[in-house]
C-alpha atoms as a PDB file:
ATOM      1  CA  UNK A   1     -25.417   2.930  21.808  1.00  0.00           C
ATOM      2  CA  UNK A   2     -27.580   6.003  21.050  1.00  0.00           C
ATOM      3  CA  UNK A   3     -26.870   5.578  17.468  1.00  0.00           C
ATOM      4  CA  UNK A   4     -27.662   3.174  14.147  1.00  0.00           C
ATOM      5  CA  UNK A   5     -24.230   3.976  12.955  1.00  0.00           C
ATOM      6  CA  UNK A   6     -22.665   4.022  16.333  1.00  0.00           C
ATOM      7  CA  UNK A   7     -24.451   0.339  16.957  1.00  0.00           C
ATOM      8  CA  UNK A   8     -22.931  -0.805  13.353  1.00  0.00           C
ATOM      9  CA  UNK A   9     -19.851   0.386  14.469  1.00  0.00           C
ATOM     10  CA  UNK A  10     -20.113  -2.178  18.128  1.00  0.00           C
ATOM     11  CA  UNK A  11     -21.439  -4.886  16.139  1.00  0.00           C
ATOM     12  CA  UNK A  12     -17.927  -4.438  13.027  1.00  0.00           C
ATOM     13  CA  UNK A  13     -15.563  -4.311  15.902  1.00  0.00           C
ATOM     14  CA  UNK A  14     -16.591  -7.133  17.755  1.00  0.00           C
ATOM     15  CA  UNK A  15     -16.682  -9.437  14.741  1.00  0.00           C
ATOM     16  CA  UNK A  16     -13.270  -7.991  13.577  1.00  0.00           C
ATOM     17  CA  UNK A  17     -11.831  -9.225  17.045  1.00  0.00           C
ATOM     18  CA  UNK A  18     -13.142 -12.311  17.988  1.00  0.00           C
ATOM     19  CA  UNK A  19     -14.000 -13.703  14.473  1.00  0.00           C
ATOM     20  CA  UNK A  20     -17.882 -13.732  15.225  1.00  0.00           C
ATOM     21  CA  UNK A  21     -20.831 -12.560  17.084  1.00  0.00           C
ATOM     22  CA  UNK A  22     -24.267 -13.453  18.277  1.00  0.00           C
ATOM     23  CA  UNK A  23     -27.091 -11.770  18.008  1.00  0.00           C
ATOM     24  CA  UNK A  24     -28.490 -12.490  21.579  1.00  0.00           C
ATOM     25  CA  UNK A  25     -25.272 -11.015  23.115  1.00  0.00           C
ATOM     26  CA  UNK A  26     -25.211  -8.082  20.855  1.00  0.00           C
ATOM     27  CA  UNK A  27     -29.061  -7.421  22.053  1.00  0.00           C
ATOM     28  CA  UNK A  28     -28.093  -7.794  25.641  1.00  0.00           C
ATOM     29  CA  UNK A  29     -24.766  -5.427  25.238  1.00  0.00           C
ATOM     30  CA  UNK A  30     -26.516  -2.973  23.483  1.00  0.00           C
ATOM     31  CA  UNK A  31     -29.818  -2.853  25.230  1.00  0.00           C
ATOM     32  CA  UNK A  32     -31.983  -3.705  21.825  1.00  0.00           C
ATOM     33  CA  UNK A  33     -34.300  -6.150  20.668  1.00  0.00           C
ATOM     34  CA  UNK A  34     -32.953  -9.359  18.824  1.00  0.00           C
ATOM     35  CA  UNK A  35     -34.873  -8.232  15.498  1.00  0.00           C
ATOM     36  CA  UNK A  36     -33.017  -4.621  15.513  1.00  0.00           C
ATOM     37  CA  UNK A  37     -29.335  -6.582  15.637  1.00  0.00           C
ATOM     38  CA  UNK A  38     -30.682  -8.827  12.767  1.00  0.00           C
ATOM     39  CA  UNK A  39     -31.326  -6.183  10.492  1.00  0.00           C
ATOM     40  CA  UNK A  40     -28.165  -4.600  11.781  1.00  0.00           C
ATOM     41  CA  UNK A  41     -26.529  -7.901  10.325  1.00  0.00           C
ATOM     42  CA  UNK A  42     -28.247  -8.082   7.638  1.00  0.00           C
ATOM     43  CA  UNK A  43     -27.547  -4.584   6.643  1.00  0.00           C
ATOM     44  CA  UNK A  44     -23.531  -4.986   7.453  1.00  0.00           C
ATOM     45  CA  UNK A  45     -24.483  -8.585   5.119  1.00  0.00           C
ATOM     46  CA  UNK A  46     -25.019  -6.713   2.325  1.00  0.00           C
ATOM     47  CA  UNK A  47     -22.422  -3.845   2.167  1.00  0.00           C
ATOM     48  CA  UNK A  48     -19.956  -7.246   2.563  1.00  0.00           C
ATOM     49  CA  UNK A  49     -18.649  -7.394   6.110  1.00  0.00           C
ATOM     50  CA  UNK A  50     -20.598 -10.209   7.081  1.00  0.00           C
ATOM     51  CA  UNK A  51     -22.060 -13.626   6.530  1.00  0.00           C
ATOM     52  CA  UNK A  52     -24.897 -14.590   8.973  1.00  0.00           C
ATOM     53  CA  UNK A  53     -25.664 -17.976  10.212  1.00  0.00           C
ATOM     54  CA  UNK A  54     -28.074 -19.568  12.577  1.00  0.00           C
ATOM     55  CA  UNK A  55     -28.387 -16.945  15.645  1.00  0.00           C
ATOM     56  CA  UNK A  56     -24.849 -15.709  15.089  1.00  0.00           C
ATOM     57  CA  UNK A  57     -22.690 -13.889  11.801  1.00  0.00           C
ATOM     58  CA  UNK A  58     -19.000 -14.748  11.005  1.00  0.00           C
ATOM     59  CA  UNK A  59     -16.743 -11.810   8.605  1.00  0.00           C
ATOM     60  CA  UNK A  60     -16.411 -12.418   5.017  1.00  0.00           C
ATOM     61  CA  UNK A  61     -13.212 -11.054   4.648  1.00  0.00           C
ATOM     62  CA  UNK A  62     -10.149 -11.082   6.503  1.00  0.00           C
ATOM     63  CA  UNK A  63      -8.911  -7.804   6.105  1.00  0.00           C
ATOM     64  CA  UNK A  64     -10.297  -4.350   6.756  1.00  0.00           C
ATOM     65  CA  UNK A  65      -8.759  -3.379   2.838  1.00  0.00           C
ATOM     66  CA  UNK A  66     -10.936  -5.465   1.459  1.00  0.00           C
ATOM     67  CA  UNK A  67     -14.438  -3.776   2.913  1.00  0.00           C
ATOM     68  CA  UNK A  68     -16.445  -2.244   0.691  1.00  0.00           C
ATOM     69  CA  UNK A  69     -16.968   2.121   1.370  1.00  0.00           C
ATOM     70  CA  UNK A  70     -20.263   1.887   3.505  1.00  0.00           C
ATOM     71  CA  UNK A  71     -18.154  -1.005   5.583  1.00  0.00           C
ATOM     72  CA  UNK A  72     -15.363   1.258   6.179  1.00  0.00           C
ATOM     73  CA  UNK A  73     -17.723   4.255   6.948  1.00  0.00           C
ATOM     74  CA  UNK A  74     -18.539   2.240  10.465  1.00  0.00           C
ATOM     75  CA  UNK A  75     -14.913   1.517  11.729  1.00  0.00           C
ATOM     76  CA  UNK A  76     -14.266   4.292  14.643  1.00  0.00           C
ATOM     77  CA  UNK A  77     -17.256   6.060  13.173  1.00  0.00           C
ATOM     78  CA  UNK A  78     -17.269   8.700  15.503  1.00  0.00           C
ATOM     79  CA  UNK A  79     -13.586   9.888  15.511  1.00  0.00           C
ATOM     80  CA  UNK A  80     -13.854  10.057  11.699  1.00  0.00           C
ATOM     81  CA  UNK A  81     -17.280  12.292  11.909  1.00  0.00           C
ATOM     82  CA  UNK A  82     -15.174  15.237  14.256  1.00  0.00           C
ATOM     83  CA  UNK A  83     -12.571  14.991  12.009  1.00  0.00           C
ATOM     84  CA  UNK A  84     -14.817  15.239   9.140  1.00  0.00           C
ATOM     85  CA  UNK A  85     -16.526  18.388  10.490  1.00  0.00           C
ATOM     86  CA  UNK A  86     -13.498  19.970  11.633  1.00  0.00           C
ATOM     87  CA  UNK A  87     -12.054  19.400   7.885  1.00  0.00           C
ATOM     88  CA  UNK A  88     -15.089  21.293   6.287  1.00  0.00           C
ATOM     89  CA  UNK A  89     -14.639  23.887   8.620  1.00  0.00           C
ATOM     90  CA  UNK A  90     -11.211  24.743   7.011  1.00  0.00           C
ATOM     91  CA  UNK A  91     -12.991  25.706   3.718  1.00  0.00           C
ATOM     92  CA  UNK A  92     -13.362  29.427   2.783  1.00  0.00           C
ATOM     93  CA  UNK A  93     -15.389  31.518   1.004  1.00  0.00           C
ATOM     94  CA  UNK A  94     -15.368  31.019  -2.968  1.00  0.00           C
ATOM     95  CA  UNK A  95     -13.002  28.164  -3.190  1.00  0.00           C
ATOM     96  CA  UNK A  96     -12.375  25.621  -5.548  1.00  0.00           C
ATOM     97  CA  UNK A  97     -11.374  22.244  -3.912  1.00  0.00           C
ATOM     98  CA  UNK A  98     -10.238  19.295  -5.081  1.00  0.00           C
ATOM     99  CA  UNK A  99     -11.977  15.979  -3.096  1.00  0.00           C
ATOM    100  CA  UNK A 100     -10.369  12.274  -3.160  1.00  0.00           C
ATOM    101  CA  UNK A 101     -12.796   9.238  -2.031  1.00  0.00           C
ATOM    102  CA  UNK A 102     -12.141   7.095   1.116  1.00  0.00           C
ATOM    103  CA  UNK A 103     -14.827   6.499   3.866  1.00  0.00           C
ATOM    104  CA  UNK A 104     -13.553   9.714   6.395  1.00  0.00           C
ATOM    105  CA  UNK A 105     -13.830  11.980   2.970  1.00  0.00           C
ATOM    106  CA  UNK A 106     -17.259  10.415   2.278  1.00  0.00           C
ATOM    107  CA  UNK A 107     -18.329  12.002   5.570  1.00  0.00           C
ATOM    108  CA  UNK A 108     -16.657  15.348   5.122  1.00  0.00           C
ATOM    109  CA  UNK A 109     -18.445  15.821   2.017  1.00  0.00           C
ATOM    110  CA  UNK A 110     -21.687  15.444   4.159  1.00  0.00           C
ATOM    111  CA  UNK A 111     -20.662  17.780   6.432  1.00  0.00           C
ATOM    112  CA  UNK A 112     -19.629  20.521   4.052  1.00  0.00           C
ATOM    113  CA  UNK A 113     -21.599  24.049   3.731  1.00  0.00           C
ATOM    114  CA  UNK A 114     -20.746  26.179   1.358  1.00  0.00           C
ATOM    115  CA  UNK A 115     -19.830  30.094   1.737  1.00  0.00           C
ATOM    116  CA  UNK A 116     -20.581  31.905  -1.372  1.00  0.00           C
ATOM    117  CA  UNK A 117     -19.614  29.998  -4.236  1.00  0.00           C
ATOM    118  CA  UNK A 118     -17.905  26.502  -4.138  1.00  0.00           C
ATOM    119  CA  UNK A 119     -15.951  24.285  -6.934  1.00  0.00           C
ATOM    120  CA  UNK A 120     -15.306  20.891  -6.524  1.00  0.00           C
ATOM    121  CA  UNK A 121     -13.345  18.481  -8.255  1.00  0.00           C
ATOM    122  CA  UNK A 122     -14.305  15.244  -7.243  1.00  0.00           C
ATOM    123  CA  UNK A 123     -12.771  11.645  -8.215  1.00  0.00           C
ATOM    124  CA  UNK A 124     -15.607  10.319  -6.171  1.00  0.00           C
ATOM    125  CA  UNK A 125     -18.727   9.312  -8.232  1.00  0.00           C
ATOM    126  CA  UNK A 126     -20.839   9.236  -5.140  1.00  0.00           C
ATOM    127  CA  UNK A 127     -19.641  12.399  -3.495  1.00  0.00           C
ATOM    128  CA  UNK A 128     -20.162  14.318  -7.124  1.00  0.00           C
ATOM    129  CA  UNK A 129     -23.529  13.304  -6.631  1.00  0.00           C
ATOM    130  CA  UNK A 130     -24.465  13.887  -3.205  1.00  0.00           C
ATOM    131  CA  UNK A 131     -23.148  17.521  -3.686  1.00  0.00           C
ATOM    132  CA  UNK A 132     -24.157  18.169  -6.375  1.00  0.00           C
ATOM    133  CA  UNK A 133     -27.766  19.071  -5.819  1.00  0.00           C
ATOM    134  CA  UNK A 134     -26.697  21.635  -2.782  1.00  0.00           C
ATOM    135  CA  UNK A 135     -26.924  24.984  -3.812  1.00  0.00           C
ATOM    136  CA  UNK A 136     -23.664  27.031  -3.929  1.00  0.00           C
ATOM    137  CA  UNK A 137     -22.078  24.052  -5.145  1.00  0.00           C
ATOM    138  CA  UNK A 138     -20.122  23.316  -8.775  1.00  0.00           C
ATOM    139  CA  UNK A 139     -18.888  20.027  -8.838  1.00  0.00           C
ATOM    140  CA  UNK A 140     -16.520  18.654 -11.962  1.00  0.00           C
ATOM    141  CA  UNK A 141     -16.779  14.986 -12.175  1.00  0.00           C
ATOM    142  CA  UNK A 142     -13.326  13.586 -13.524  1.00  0.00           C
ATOM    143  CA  UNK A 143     -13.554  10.767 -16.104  1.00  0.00           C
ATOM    144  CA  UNK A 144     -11.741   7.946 -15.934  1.00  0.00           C
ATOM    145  CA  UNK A 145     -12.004   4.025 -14.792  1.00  0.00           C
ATOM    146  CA  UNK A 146     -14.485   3.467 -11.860  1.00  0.00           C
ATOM    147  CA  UNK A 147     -13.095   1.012  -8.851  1.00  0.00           C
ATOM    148  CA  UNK A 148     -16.298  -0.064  -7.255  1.00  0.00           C
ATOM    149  CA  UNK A 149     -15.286  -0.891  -4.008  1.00  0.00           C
ATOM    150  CA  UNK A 150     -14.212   2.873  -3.424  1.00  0.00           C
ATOM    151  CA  UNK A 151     -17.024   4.239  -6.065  1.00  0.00           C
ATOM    152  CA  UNK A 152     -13.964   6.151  -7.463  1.00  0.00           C
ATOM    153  CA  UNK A 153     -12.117   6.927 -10.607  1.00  0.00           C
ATOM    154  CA  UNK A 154      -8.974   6.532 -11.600  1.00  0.00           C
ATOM    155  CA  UNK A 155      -6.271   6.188 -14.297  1.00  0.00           C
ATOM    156  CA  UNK A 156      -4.446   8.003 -16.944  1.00  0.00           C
ATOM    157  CA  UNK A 157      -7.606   9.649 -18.079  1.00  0.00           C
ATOM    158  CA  UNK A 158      -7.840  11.078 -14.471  1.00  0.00           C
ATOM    159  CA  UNK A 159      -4.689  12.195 -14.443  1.00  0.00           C
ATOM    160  CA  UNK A 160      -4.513  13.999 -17.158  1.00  0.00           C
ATOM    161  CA  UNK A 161      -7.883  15.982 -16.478  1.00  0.00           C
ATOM    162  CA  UNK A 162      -6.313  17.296 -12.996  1.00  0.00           C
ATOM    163  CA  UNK A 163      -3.112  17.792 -14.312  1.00  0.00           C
ATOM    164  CA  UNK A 164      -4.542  20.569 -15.889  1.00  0.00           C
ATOM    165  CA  UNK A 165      -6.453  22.182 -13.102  1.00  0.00           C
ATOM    166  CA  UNK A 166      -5.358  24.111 -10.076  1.00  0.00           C
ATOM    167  CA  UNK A 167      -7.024  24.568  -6.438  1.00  0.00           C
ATOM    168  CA  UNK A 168      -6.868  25.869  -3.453  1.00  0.00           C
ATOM    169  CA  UNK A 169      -6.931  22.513  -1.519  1.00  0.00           C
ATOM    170  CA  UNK A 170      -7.379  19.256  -1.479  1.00  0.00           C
ATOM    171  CA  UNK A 171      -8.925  16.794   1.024  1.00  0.00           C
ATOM    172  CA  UNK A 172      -7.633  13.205   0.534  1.00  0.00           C
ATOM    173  CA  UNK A 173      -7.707   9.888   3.385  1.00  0.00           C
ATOM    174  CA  UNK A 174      -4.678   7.271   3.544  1.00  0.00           C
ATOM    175  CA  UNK A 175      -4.676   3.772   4.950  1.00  0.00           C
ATOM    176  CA  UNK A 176      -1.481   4.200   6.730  1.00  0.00           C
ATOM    177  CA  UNK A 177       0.855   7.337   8.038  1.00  0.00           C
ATOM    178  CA  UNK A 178       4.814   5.986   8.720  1.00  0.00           C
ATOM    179  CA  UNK A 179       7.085   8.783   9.684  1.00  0.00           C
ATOM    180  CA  UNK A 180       9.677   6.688   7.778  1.00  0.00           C
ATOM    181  CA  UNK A 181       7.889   5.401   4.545  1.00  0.00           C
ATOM    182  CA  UNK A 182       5.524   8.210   3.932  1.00  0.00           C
ATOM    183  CA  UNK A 183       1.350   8.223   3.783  1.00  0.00           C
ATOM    184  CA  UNK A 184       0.088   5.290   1.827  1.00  0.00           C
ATOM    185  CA  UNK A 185      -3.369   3.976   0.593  1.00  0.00           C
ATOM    186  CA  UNK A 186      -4.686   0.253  -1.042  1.00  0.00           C
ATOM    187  CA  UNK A 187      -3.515   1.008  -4.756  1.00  0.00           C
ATOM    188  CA  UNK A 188      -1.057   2.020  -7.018  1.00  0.00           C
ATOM    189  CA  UNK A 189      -3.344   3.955  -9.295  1.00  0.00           C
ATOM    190  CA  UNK A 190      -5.130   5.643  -6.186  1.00  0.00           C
ATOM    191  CA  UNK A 191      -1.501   6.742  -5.249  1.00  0.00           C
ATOM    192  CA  UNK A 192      -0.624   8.353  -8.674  1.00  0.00           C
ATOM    193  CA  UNK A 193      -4.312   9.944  -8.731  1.00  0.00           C
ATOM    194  CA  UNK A 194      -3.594  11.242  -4.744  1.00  0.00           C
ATOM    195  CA  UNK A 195       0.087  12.600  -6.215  1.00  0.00           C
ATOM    196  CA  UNK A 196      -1.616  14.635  -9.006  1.00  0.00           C
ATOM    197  CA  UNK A 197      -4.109  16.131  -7.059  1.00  0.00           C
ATOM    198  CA  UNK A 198      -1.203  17.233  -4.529  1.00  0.00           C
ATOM    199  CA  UNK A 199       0.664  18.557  -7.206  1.00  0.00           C
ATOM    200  CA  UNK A 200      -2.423  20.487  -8.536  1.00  0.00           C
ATOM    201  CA  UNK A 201      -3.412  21.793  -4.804  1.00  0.00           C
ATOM    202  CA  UNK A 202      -1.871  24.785  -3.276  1.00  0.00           C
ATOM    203  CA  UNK A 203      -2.372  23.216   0.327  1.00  0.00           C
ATOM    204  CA  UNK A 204      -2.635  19.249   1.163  1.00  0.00           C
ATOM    205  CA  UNK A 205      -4.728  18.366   3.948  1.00  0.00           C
ATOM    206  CA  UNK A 206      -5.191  14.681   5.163  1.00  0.00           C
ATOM    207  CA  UNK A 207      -8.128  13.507   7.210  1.00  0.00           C
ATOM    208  CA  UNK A 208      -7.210   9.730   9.234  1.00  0.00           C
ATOM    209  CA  UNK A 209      -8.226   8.662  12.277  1.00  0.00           C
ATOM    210  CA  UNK A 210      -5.072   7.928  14.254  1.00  0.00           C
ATOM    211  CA  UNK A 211      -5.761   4.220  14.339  1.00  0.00           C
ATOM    212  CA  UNK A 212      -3.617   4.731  10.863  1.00  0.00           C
ATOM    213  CA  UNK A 213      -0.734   6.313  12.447  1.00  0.00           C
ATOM    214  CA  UNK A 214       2.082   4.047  12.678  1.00  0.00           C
ATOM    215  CA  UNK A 215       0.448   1.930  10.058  1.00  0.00           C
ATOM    216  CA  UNK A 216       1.507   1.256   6.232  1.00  0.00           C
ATOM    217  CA  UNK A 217      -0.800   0.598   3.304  1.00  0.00           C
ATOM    218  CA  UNK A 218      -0.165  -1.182  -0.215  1.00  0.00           C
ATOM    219  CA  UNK A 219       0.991   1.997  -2.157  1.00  0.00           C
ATOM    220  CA  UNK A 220       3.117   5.042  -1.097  1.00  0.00           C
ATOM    221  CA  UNK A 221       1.559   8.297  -1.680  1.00  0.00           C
ATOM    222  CA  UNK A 222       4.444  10.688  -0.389  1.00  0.00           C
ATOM    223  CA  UNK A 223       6.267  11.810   2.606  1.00  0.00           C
ATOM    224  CA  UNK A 224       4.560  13.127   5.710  1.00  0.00           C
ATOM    225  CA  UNK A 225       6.503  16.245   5.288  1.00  0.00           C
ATOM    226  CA  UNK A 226       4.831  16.304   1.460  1.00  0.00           C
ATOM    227  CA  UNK A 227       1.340  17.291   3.125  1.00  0.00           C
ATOM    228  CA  UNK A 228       0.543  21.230   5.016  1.00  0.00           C
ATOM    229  CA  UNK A 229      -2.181  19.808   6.929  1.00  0.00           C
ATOM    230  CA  UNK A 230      -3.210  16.420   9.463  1.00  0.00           C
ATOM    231  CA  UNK A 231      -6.634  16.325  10.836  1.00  0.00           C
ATOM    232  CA  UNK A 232      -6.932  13.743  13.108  1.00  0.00           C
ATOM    233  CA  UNK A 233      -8.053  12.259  16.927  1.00  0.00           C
ATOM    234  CA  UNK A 234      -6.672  12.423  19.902  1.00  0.00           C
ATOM    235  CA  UNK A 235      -5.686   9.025  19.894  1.00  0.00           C
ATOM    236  CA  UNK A 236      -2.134  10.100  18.162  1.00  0.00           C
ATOM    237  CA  UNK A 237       0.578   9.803  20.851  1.00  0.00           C
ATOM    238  CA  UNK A 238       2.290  12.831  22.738  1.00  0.00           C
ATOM    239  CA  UNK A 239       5.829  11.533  20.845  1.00  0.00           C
ATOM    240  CA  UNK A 240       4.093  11.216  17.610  1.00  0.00           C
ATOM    241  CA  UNK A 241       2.559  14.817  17.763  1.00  0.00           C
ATOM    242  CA  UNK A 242       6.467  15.980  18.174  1.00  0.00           C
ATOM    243  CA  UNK A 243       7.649  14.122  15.150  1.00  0.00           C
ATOM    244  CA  UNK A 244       4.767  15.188  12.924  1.00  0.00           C
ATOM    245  CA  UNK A 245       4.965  18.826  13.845  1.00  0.00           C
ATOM    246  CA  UNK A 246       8.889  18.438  13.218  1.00  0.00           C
ATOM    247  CA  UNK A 247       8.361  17.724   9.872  1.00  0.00           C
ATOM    248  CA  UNK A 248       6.327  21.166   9.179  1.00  0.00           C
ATOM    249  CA  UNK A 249       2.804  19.467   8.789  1.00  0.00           C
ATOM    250  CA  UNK A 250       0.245  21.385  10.783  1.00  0.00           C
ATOM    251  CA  UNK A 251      -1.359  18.986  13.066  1.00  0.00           C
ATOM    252  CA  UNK A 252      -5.203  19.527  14.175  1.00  0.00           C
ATOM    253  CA  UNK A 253      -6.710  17.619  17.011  1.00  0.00           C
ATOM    254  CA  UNK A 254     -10.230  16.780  17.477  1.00  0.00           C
END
């Protein structure tokens, strides 16, 4: 692995499939020292994938859902850093954007260079703040209830702020995309918060790996047809690029 994050990323999927790992195997697999994959673990420890014990580390969690935004950053890292790039490519000159949270939109936000002037919106406490110190950048924080796993905010007090706005675009993730139930995510309120900002956005663009196509979250955000835009990896199936680009959504490939 010629990569920290690409090494986290080894390290999460093993221990999501076989339940553990150990840190002399990791070392040999990777071609590191035993004291890199411990701080690896202990690293992973603290953002709440992990628990480490005695020469090996077991998950603290059964489910993905429940990981934490740096956690979720790691899981098919790379796929979600094209797609990333490729989404901040899409914006223009003198736009004003609307941005939701969700570990793929964490890393378009680092990717994005502004032309001229840029306005965000942001939901995303973290993302406000890591933009807003580039120059050529306005962000708008929108008040509201902070979820800490996600670092974002939601809830009628959200709403009501974006209700009143209007943008160009918007740039949100999803946990699942079902051609018959629609795009979903883990909450109810990040689903009425995702709605708004649709509603508020002349075009819709979703960034998921295609590990999510097929797949179906907690709370339904919309239809597939409801979004302009799908930025994802060439993972998605030949059959499922037909149905998607049946629907009208513009499908990008990375």
């Amino acid at each position: 692995m010629s990569t920290l994050g690409q090494r986290r990323k080894h390290i999460l999927d093993h221990i999501i499939k076989d339940g553990f790992v150990k840190v002399s195997q990791l070392a040999q697999e990777l071609g590191v020292t035993q004291t890199t994959i411990r701080k690896d673990l202990k690293y992973l420890e603290a953002q709440g994938v992990l628990q480490r014990a005695h020469g090996s580390a077991i998950p603290t969690a059964p489910q993905i859902m429940d990981m934490n935004l740096g956690a979720k950053k790691l899981i098919n890292f790379e796929a979600k850093q094209k797609i990333a790039e490729k989404a901040a490519s899409l914006i223009q000159a003198d736009e004003s954007i609307l941005i939701a949270s969700g570990s793929t939109i964490a890393l378009f936000a680092e990717a994005i260079k502004p032309k001229g002037r840029l306005n965000v919106v942001s939901v995303s406490v973290n993302i406000s703040a890591q933009l807003g110190d580039i120059p050529g950048i306005t962000v708008m924080q929108v008040g509201g209830i902070l979820f800490g796993n996600t670092l974002s905010v939601l809830g009628s007090e959200a709403s009501n702020t974006i209700e009143n706005l209007f943008c160009s675009k918007v740039f949100f993730g999803v946990d699942g995309i079902d051609l018959d139930y629609g795009l979903t995510c883990g909450t109810g309120e990040e689903a009425t918060i995702t709605k708004k900002m649709m509603t508020s956005s002349q075009t819709s663009i979703v960034l998921s790996d295609s590990s999510k196509i097929g797949q179906r979250g907690f709370a339904r955000i919309c239809e597939v047809g409801d979004i302009d835009i799908l930025i994802t990896d060439s993972g998605i199936s030949d059959e499922m690029k037909k149905r998607i680009e049946h629907l009208g959504v513009k499908l990008i490939i990375v």
